[in-house]
C-alpha atoms as a PDB file:
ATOM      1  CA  UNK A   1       0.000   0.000   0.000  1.00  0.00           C
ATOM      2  CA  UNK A   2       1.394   3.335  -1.069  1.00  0.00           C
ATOM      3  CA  UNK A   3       2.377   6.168   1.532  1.00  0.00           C
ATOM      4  CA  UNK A   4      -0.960   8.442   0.079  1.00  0.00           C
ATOM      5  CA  UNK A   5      -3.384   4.972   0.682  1.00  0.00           C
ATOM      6  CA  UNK A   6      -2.101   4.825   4.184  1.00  0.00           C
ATOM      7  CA  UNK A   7      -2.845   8.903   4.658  1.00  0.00           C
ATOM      8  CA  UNK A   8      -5.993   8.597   3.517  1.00  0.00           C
ATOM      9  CA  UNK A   9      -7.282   5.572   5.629  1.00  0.00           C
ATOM     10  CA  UNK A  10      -5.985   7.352   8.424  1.00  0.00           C
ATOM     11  CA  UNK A  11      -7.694  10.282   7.166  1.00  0.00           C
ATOM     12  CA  UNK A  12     -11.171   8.906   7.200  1.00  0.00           C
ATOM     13  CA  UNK A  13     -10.603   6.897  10.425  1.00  0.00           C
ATOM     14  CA  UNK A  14      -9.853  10.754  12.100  1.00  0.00           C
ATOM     15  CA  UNK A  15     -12.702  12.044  10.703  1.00  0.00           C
ATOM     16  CA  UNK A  16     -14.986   8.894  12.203  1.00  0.00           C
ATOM     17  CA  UNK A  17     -13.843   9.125  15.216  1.00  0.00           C
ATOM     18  CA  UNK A  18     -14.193  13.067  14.986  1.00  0.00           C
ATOM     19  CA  UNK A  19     -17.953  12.607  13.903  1.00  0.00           C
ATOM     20  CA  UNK A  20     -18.396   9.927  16.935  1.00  0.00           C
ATOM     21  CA  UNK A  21     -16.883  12.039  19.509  1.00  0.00           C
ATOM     22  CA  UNK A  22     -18.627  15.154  18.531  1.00  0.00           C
ATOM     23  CA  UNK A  23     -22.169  13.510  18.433  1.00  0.00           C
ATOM     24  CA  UNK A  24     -21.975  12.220  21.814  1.00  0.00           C
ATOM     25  CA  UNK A  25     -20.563  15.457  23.199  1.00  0.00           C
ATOM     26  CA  UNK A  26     -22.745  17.557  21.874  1.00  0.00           C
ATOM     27  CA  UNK A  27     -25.705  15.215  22.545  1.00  0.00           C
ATOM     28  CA  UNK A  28     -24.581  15.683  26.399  1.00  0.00           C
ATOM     29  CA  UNK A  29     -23.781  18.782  26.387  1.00  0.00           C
ATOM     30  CA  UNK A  30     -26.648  20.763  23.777  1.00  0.00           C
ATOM     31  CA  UNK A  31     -29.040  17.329  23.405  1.00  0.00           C
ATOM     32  CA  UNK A  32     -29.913  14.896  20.240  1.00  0.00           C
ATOM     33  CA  UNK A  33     -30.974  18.153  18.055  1.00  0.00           C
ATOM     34  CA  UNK A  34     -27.081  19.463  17.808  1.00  0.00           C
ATOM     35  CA  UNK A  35     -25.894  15.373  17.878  1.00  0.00           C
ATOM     36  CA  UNK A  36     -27.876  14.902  14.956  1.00  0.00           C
ATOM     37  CA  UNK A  37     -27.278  18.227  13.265  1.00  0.00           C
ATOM     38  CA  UNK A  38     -23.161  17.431  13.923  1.00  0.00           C
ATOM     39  CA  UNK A  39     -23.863  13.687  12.643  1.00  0.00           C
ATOM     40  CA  UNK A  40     -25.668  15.410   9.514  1.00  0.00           C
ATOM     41  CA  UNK A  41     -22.636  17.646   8.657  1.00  0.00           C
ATOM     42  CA  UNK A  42     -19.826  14.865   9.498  1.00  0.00           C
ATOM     43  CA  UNK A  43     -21.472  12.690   7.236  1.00  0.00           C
ATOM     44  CA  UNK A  44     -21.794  15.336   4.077  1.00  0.00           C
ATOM     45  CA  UNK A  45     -18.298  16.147   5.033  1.00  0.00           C
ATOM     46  CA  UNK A  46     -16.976  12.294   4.453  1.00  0.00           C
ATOM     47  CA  UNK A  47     -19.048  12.192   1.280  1.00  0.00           C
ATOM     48  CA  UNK A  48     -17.442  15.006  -0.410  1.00  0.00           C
ATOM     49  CA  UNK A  49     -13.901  14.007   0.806  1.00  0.00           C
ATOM     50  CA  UNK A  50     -14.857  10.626  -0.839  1.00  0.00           C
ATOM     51  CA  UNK A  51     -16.136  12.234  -3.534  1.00  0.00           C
ATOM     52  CA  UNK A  52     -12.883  14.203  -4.011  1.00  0.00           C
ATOM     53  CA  UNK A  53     -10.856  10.902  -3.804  1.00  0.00           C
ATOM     54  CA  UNK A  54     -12.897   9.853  -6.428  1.00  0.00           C
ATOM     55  CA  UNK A  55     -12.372  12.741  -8.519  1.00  0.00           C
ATOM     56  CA  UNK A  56      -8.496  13.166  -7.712  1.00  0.00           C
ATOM     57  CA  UNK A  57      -7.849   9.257  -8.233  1.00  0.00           C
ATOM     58  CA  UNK A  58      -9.565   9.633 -11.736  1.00  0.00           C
ATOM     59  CA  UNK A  59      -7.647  12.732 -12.985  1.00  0.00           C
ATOM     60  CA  UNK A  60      -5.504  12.062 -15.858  1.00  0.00           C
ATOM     61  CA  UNK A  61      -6.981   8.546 -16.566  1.00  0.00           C
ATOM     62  CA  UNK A  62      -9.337   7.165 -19.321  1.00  0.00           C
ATOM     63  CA  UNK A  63     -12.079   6.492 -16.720  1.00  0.00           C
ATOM     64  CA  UNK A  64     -12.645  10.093 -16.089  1.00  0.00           C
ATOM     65  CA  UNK A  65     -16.226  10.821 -17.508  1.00  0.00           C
ATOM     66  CA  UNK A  66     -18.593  14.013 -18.110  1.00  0.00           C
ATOM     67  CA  UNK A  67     -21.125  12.857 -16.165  1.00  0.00           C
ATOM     68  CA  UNK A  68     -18.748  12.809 -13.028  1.00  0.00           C
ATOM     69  CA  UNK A  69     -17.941  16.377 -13.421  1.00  0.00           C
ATOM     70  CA  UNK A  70     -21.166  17.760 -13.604  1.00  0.00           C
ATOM     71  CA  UNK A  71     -22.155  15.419 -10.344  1.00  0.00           C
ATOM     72  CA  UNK A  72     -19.298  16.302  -8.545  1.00  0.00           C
ATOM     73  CA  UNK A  73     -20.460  20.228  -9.511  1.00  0.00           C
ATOM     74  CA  UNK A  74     -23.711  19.834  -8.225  1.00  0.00           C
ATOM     75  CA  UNK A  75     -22.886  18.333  -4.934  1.00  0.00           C
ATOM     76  CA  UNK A  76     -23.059  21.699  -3.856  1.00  0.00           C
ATOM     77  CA  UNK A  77     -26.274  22.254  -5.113  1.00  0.00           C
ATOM     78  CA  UNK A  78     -27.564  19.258  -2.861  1.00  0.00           C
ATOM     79  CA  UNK A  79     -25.516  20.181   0.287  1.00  0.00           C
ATOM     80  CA  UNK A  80     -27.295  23.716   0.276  1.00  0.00           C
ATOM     81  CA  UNK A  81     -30.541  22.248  -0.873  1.00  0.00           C
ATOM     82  CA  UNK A  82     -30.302  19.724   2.199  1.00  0.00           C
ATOM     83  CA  UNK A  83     -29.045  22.616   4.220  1.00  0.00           C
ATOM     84  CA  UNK A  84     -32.212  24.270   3.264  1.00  0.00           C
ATOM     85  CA  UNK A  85     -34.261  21.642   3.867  1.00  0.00           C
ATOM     86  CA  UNK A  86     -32.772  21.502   7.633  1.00  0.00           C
ATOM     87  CA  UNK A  87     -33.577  25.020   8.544  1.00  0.00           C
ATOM     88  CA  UNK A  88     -37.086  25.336   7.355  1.00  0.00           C
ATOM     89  CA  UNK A  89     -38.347  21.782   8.759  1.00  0.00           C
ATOM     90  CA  UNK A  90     -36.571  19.969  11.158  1.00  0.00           C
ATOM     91  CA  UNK A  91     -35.302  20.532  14.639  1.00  0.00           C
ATOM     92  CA  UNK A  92     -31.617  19.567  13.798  1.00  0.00           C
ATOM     93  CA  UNK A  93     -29.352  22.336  14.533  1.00  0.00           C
ATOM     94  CA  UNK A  94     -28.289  23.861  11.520  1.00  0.00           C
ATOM     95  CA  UNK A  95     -25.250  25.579  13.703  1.00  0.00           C
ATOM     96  CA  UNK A  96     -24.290  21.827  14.666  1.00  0.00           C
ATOM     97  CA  UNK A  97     -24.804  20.822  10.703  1.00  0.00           C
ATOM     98  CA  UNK A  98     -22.589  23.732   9.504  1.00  0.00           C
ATOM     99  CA  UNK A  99     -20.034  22.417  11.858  1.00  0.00           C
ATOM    100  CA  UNK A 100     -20.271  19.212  11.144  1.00  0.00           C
ATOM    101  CA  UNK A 101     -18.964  20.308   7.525  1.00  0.00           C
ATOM    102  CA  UNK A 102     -15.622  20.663   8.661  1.00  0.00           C
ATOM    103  CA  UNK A 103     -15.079  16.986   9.734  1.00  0.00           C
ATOM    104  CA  UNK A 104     -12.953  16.447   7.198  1.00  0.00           C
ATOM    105  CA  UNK A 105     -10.911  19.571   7.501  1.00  0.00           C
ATOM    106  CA  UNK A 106      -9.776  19.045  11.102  1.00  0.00           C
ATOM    107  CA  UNK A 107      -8.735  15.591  10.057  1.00  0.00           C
ATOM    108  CA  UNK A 108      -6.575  16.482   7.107  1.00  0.00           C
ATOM    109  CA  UNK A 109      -4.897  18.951   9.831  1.00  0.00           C
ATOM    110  CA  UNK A 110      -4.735  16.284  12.487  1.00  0.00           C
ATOM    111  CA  UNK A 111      -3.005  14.080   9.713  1.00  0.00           C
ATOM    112  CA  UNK A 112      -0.278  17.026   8.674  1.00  0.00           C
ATOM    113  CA  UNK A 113       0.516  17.820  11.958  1.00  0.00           C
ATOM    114  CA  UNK A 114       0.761  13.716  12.768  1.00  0.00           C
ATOM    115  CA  UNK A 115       3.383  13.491   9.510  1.00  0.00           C
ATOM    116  CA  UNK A 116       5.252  17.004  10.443  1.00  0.00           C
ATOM    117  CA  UNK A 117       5.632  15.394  14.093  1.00  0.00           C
ATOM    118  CA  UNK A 118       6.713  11.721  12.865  1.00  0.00           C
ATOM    119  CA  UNK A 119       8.943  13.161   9.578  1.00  0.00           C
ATOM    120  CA  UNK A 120      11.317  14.784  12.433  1.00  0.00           C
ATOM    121  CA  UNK A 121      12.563  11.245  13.670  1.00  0.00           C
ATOM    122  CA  UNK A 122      11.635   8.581  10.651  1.00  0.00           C
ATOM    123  CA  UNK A 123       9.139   6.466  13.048  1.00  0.00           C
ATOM    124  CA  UNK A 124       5.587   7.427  11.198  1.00  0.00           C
ATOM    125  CA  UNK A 125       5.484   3.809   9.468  1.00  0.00           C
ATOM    126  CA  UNK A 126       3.655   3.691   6.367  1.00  0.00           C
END
């Protein structure tokens, strides 16, 4: 397995555990609205860094196809129209849900500042 493979797993392992650790705080702390709202967001957040695998892993390949570009344009179009959606009928938090969208952020930082600590001494083991 290649040194990006192993960045990546790690990557969405962070942003599970990120997403699990979140819900049940903020369902302690703020109750099942905001734990569902964070939930909501952590989830959209993997999907789009999936979908962004997807697209990155296909770039420069025969497999890349129209249709993916024009889905992975509109994903936007469904995150705000599920955003939407949130705010006008359900109880979820949308602060919790807008939060939740950065999952996969504080991950990808978690995972630099793992490699920049490891890269001093050799031991990260890929």
């Amino acid at each position: 397995m290649g040194i990006e493979r192993l960045a990546v797993a790690r990557i969405a392992k962070m942003m599970w555990a990120l997403a699990a650790g979140g819900a049940i705080g903020l369902g302690i702390w703020k109750g099942w609205p905001w734990s569902a709202g964070w939930l909501l967001g952590s989830a959209i957040s993997a999907l789009n860094f999936r979908w962004l695998k997807k697209l990155t892993e296909g770039l420069g390949t025969s497999d890349a196809k129209p249709r993916q570009a024009v889905f992975l344009g509109m994903r936007w179009v469904l995150l705000g129209g599920g955003l939407y959606v949130i705010l006008e009928y359900s109880v979820i938090s949308l602060p919790a849900a807008l939060s939740g969208l950065f999952v996969s952020v504080a991950a990808v930082i978690l995972e630099i500042l793992i490699e920049l600590m490891y890269a001093r001494n050799g031991t990260l083991d890929h």
